[in-house]
Protein backbone atom coordinates (compact mmCIF):
# COMPACT_ATOMS: atom_id res chain seq x y z
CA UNK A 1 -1.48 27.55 12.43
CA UNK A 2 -2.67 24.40 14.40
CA UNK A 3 -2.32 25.50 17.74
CA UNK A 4 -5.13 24.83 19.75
CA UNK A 5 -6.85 22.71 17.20
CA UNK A 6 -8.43 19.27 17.92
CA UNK A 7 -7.45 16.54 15.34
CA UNK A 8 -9.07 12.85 15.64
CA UNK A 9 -6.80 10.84 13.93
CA UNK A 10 -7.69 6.63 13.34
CA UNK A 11 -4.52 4.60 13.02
CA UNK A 12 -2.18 7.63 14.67
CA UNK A 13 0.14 4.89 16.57
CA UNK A 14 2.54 4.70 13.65
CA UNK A 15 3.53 5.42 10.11
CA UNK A 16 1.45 7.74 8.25
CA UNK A 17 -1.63 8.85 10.85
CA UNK A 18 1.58 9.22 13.44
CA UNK A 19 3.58 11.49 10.84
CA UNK A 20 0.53 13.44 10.36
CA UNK A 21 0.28 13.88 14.19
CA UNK A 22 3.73 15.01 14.97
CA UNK A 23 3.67 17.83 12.26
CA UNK A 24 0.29 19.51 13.70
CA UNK A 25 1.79 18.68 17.19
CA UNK A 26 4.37 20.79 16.86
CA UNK A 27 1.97 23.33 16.25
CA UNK A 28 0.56 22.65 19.66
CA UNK A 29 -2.71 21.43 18.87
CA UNK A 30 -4.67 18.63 19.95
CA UNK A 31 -3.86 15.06 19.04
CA UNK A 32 -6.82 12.34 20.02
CA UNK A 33 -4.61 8.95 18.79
CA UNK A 34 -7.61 6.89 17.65
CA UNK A 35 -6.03 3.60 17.38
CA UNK A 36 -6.46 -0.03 18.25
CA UNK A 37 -2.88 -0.82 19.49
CA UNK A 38 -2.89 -0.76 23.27
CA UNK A 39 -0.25 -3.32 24.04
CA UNK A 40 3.27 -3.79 22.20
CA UNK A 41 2.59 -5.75 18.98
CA UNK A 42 5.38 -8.88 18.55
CA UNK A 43 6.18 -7.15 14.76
CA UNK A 44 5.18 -3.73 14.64
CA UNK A 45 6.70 -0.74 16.07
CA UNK A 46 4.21 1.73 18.77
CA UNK A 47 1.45 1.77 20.77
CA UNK A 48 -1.41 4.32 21.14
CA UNK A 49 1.01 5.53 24.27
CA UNK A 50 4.13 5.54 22.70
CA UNK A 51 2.72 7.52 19.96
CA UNK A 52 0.79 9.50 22.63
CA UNK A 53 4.36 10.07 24.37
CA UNK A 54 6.25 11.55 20.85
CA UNK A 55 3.20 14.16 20.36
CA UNK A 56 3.72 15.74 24.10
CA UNK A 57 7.51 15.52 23.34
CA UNK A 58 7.00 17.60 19.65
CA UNK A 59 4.51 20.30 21.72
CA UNK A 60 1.35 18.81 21.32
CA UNK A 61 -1.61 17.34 23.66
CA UNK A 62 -2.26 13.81 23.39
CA UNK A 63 -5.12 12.06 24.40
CA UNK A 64 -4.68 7.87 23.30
CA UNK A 65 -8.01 6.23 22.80
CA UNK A 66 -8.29 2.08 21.70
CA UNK A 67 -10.44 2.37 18.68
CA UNK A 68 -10.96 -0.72 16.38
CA UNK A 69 -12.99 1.40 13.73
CA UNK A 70 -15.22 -1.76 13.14
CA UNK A 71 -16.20 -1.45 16.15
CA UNK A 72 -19.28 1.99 16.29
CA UNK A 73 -19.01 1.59 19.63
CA UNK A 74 -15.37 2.44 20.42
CA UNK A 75 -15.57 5.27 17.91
CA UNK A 76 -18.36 6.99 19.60
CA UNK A 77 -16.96 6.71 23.18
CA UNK A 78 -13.54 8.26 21.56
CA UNK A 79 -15.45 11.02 20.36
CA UNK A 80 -17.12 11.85 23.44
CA UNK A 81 -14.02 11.42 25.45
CA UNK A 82 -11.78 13.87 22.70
CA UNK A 83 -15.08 16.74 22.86
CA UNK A 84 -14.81 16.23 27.14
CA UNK A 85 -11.16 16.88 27.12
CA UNK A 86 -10.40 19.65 24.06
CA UNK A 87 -14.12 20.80 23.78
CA UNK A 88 -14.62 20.12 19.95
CA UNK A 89 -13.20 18.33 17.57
CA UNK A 90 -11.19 20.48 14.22
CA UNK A 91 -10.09 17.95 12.26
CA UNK A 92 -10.53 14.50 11.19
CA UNK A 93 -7.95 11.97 9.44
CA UNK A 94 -9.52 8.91 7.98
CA UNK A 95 -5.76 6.93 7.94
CA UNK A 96 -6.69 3.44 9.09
CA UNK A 97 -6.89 0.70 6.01
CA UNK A 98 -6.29 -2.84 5.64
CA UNK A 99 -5.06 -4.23 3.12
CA UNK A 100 -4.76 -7.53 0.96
CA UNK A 101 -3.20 -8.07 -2.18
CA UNK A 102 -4.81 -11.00 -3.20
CA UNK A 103 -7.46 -12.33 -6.17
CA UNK A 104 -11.27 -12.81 -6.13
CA UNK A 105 -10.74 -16.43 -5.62
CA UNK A 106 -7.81 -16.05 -3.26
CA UNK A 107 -9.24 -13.70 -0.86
CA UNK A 108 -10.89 -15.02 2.15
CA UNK A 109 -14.36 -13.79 3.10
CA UNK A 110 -12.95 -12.84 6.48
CA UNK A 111 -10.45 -10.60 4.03
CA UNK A 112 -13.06 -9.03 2.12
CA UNK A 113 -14.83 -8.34 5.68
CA UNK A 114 -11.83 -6.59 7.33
CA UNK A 115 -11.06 -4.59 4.23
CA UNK A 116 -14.33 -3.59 3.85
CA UNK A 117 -15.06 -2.90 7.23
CA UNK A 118 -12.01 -0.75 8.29
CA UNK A 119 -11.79 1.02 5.08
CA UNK A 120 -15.05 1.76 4.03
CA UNK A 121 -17.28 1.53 6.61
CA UNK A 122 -14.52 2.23 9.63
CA UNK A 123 -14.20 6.08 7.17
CA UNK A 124 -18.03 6.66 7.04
CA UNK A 125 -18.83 5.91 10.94
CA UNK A 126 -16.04 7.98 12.05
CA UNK A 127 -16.91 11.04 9.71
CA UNK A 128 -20.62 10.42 11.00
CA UNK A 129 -19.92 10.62 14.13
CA UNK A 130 -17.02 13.45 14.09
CA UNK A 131 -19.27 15.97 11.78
CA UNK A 132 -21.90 17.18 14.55
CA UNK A 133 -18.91 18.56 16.35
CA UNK A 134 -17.10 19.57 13.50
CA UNK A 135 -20.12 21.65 12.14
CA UNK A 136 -19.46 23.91 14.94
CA UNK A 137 -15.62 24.37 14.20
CA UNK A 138 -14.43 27.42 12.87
CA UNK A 139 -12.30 25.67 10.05
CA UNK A 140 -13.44 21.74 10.23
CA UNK A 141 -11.62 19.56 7.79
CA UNK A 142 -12.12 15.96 7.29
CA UNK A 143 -9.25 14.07 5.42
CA UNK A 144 -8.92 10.95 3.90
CA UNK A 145 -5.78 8.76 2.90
CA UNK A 146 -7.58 7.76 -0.21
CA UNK A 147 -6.70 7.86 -3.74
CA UNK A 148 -8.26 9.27 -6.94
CA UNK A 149 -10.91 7.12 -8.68
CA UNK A 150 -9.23 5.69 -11.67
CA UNK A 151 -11.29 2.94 -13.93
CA UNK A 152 -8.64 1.80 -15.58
CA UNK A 153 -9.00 -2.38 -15.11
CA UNK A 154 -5.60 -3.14 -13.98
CA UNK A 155 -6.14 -1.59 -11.24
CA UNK A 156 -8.97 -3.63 -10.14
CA UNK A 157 -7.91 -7.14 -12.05
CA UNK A 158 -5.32 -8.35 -9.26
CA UNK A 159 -6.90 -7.36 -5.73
CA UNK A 160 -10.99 -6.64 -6.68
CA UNK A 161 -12.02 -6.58 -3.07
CA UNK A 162 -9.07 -4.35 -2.04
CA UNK A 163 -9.31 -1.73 -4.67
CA UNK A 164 -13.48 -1.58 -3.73
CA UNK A 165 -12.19 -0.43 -0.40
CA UNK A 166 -10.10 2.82 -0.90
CA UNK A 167 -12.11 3.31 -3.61
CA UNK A 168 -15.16 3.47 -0.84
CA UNK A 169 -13.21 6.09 1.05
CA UNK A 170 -13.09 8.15 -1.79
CA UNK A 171 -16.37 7.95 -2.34
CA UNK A 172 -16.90 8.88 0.62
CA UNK A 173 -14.68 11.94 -0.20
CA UNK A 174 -17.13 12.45 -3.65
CA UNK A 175 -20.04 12.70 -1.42
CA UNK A 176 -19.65 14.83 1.77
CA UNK A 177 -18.07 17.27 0.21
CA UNK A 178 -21.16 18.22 -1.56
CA UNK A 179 -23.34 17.49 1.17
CA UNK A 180 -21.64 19.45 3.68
CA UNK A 181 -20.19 22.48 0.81
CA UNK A 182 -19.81 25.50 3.06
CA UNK A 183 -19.93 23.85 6.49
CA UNK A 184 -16.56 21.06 6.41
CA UNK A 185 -14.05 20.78 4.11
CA UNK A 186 -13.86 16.97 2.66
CA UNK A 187 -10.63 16.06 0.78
CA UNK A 188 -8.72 13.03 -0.55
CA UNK A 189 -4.83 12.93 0.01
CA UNK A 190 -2.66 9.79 -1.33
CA UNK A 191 1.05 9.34 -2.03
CA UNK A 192 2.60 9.87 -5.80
CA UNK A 193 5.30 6.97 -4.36
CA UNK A 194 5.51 4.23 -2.12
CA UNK A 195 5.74 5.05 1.56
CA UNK A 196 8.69 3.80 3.56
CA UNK A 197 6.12 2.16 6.98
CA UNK A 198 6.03 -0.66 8.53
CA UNK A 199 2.87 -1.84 6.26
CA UNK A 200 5.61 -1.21 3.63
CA UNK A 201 8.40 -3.54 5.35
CA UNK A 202 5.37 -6.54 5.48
CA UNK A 203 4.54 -6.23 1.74
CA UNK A 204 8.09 -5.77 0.00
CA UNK A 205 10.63 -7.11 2.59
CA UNK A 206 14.20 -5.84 3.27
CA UNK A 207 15.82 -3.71 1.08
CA UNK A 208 11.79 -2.10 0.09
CA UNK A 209 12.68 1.04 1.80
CA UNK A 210 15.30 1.94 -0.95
CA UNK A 211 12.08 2.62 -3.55
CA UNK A 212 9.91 4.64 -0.60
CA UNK A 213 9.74 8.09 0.33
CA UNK A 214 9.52 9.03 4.19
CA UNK A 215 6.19 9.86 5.96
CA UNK A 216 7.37 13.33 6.21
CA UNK A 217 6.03 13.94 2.69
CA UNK A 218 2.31 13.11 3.68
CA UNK A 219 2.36 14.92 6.92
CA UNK A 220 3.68 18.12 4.77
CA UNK A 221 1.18 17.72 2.38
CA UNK A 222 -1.52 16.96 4.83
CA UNK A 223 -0.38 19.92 7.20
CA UNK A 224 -0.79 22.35 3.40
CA UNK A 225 -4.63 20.93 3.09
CA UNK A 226 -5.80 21.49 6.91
CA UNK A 227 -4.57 24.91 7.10
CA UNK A 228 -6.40 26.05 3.91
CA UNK A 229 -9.91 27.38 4.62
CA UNK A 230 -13.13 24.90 4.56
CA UNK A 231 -13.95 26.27 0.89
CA UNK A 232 -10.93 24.27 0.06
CA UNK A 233 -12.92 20.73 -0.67
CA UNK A 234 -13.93 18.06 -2.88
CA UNK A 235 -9.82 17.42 -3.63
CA UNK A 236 -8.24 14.58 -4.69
CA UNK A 237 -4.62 15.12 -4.14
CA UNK A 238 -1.40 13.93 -4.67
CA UNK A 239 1.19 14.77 -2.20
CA UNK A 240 3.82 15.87 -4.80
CA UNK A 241 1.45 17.59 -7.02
CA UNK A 242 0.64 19.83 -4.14
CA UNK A 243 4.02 20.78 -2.87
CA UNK A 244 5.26 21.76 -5.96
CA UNK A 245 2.14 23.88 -6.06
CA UNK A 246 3.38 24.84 -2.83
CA UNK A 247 7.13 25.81 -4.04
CA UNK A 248 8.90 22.86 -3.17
CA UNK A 249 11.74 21.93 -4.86
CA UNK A 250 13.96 19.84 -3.35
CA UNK A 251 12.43 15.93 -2.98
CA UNK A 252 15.74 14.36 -2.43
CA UNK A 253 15.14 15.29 1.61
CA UNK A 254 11.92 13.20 1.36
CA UNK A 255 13.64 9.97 0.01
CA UNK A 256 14.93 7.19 2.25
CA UNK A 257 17.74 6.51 -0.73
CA UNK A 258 18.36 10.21 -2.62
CA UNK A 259 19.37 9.35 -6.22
CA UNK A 260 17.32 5.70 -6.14
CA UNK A 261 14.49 5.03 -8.57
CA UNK A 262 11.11 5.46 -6.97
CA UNK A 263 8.08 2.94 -6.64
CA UNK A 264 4.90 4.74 -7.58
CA UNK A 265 1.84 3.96 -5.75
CA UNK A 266 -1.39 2.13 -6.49
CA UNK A 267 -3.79 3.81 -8.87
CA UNK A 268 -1.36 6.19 -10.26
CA UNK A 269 -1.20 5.55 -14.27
CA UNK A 270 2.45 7.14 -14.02
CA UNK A 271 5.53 5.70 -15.39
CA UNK A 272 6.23 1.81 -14.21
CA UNK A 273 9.64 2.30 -13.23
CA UNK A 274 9.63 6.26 -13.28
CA UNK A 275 11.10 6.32 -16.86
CA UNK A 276 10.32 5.76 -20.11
CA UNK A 277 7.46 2.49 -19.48
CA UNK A 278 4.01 3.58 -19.48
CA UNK A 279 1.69 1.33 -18.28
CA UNK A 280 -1.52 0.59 -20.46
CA UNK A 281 -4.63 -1.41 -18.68
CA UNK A 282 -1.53 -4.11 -16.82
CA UNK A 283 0.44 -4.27 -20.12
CA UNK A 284 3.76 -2.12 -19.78
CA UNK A 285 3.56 -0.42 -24.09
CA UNK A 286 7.29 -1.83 -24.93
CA UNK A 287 6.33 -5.31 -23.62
CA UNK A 288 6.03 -7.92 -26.30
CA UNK A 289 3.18 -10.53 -26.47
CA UNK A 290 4.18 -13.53 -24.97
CA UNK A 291 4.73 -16.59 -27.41
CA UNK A 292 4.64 -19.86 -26.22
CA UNK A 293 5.49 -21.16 -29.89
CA UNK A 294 8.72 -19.85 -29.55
CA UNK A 295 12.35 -21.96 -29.57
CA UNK A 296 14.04 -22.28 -25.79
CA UNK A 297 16.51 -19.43 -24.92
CA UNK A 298 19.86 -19.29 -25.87
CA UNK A 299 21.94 -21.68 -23.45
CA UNK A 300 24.17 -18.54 -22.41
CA UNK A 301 20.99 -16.23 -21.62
CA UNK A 302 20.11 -15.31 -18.11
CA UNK A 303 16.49 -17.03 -18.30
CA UNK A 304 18.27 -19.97 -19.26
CA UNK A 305 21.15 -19.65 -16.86
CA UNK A 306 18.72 -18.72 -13.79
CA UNK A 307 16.47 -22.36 -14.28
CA UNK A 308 19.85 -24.28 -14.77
CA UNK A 309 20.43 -23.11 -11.09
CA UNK A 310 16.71 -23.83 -9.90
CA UNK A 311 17.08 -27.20 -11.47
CA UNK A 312 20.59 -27.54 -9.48
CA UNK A 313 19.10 -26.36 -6.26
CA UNK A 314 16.13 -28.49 -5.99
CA UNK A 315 16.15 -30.77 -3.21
CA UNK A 316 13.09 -32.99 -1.80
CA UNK A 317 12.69 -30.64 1.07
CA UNK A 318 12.09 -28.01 -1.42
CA UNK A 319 9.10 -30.30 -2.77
CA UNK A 320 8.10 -31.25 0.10
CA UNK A 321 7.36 -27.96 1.81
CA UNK A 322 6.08 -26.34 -1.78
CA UNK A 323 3.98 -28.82 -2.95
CA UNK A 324 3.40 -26.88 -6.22
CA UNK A 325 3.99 -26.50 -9.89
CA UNK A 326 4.62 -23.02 -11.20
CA UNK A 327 4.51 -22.01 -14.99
CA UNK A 328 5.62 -19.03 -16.15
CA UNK A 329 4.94 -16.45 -19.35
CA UNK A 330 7.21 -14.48 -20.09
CA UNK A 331 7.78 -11.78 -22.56
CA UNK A 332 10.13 -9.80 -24.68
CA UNK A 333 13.84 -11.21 -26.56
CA UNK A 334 13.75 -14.81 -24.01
CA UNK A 335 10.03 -15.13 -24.15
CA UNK A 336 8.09 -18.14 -23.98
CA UNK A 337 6.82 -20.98 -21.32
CA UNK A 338 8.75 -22.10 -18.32
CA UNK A 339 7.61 -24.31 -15.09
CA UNK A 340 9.50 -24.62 -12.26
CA UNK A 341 7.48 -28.26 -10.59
CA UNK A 342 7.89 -28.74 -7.06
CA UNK A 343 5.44 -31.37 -6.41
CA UNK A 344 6.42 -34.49 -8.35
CA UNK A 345 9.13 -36.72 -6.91
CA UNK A 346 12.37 -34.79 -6.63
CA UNK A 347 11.41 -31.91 -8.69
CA UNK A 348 12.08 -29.95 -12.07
CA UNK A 349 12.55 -27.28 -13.46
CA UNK A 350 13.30 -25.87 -17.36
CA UNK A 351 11.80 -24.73 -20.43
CA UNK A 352 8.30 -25.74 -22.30
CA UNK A 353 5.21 -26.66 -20.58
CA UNK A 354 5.56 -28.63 -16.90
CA UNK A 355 4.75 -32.13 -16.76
CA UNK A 356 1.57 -32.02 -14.92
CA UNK A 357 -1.15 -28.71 -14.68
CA UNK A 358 0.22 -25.81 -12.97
CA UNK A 359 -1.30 -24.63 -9.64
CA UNK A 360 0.06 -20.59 -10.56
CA UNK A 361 0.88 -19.57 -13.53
CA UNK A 362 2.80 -16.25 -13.63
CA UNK A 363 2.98 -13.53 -16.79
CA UNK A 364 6.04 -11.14 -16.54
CA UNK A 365 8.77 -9.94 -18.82
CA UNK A 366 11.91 -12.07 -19.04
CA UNK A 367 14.31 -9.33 -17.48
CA UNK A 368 12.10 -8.59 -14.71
CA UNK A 369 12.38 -12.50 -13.99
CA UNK A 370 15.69 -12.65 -13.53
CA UNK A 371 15.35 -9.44 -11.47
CA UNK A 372 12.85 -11.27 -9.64
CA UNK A 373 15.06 -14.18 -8.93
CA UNK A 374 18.17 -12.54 -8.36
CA UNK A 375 16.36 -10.69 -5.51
CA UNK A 376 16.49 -7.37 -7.24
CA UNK A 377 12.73 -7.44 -7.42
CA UNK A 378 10.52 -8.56 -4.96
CA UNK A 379 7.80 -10.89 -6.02
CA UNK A 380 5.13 -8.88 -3.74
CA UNK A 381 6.14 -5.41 -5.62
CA UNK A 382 6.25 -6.67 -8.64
CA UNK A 383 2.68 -8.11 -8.41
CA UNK A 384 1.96 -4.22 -6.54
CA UNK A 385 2.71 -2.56 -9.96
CA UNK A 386 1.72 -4.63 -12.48
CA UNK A 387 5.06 -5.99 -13.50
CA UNK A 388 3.94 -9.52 -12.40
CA UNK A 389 0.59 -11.24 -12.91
CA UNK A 390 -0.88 -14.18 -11.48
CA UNK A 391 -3.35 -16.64 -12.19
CA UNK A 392 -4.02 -19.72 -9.49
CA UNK A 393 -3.36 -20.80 -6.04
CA UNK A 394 -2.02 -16.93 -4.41
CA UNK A 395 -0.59 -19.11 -0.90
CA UNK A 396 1.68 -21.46 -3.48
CA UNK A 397 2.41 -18.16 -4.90
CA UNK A 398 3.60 -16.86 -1.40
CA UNK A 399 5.32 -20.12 -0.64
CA UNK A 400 7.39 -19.90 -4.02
CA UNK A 401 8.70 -15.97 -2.40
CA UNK A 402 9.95 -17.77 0.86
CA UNK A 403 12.34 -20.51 -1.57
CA UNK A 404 13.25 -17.59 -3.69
CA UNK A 405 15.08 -15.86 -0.43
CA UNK A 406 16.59 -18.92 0.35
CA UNK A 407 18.04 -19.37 -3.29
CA UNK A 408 19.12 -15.82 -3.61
CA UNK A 409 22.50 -16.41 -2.27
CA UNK A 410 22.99 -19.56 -5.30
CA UNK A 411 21.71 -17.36 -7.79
């Protein structure tokens, strides 16, 4: 259905704009790898050749361009170079995004700029500068990896400047498809679950890939949009949603671990765990208030029994590297106030307020804690769906993750 078409994909060296490419390659159409890894990167897998490589092998022509999207410049001389060389352009993919999970006060201005630039801004230049050429397409598409617009606060509260971002692309999505009804085909596509890719590896750690789904399910769902006709626009769509329209029934061959709970995605007011635990605006509906007034855990309870190791592992190195004091809220049958304080001389840790003002203070629910701790439950996923909330210094927050892995084995 692709052969012969001309897709401009940003961020096609790996992961999800890659998936996307090998599925129309196979086709035979067109690949233009608009991405800004030329040389091997020390931590991430592929390379705008590499990637360029894989597409040839599946069928497809490849033609790797370096594009930083910030950068106008680079995405107009990739433009020019993919009409030269296929004579038009098809299809656009708006994949490239940056991301950072942190607060308004945590997030540095060169953040906010990077964020804002690649995912907003990056989307609108390349669309502006792919749509005189895809005018003259037969069936142009332009797609963005963007999700639906939801207003519900939490999902703004713990990365503001983040959230802005995709929510730009969407936007984006909201307004070309009216402006260019009848000419280009403008849709939104985003993932119902967590996506096993190497962004993926960097937020949750080892063991993440367990919760994901493979790329395979975006490039299906993308390959279902871009072979509809152009009057097919103004979509946002989740990849599930769609293949089910589509008659698939079998999602076990998507998942990295068939059988194994699922994480959903960002912006998704689905089911925390993929259960019975609706999420309300960040509170999960079973979760009880915290209270602070309430007596210290029983002795024999796993709260309890996870600090009594803390408090046996501390060490001065561990205070000495931290240099932070950590309280934490937490909810439901062992609720109440704990501090883990890894500043003062030697260190503590145990029920009731700390001994001197917290630098973080974290709100979760006493079993996901002792998931948390026990390394069943990565700090960075938690915080992702709303499981774990934080208030104060994000880096000490990061720090605390890196002594977690190294207590893991104690606890």
């Amino acid at each position: 259905k692709l052969a012969g078409c001309t897709l401009f994909i940003t961020g096609a060296s790996r992961g999800i704009g890659k998936a996307i490419a090998l599925k129309a390659a196979k086709d035979g159409a067109n690949i233009v790898i608009a991405a800004k890894t030329a040389e091997p990167h020390p931590t991430l897998p592929g390379t705008i050749y590499t990637a360029a490589a894989e597409i040839e092998a599946a069928g497809g022509k490849a033609l790797p361009c370096i594009v930083n999207v910030r950068e106008e410049q680079q995405i107009i001389n990739a433009v020019e170079k993919a009409v030269k060389t296929f004579g038009g352009i098809d299809i656009l993919v708006n994949n490239a995004s940056a991301i950072s999970l942190t607060g308004t006060l945590e997030t540095e201005t060169k953040k906010v700029n990077l964020m804002m630039d690649v995912n907003v801004r990056g989307t609108y230049l390349t669309s502006k500068t792919c749509l005189p050429h895809l005018r003259k397409s037969r069936n142009p598409h332009i797609l963005n990896l963007s999700p639906p617009m939801n207003m519900n606060p939490m999902w703004f509260k713990n990365h503001c400047a983040y959230t802005i971002s995709k929510y730009g692309m969407s936007m984006c999505v909201l307004g070309m498809a009216e402006e260019f009804r009848g000419e280009v085909a403008v849709n939104a596509l985003w993932p119902k679950t967590a996506i096993h890719t190497a962004a993926m590896d960097m937020l949750g750690g080892s063991g993440i890939e367990k919760q994901c789904r493979k790329t395979d399910i975006l490039a299906d769902a993308a390959y279902c949009i871009l072979t509809k006709p152009k009057s097919f626009t103004g979509n946002f769509i989740i990849d599930e949603v769609l293949l089910r329209e589509e008659g698939v029934k079998d999602f076990d061959v998507y998942a990295i671990a068939p059988g194994h709970p699922l994480m959903p995605d960002f912006f998704l007011d689905v089911e925390s765990d993929m259960t019975t635990t609706k999420q309300e605006y960040g509170r999960p509906q079973h979760e009880a208030k915290v209270n602070t007034e309430s007596g210290p855990a029983k002795p024999s309870s796993p709260v309890a029994e996870t600090f009594r190791v803390i408090q046996g592992a501390m060490s001065e190195e561990y205070v000495k590297t931290t240099q932070g004091v950590f309280q934490f809220e937490l909810s439901g049958e062992e609720g109440g106030t704990w501090y883990i304080d890894l500043k003062t001389k030697g260190g503590s840790a145990g029920f009731g307020k700390p001994p001197v003002t917290a630098d973080v203070v974290m709100s979760m629910s006493s079993a996901d804690f002792v998931k948390m701790f026990t390394g069943k439950l990565k700090p960075t996923l938690a915080f992702m769906s709303g499981k774990l909330r934080i208030k104060g210094n994000m880096t000490l927050a990061i720090k605390l993750e890196k002594m977690l892995t190294q207590l893991n084995s104690k606890l």
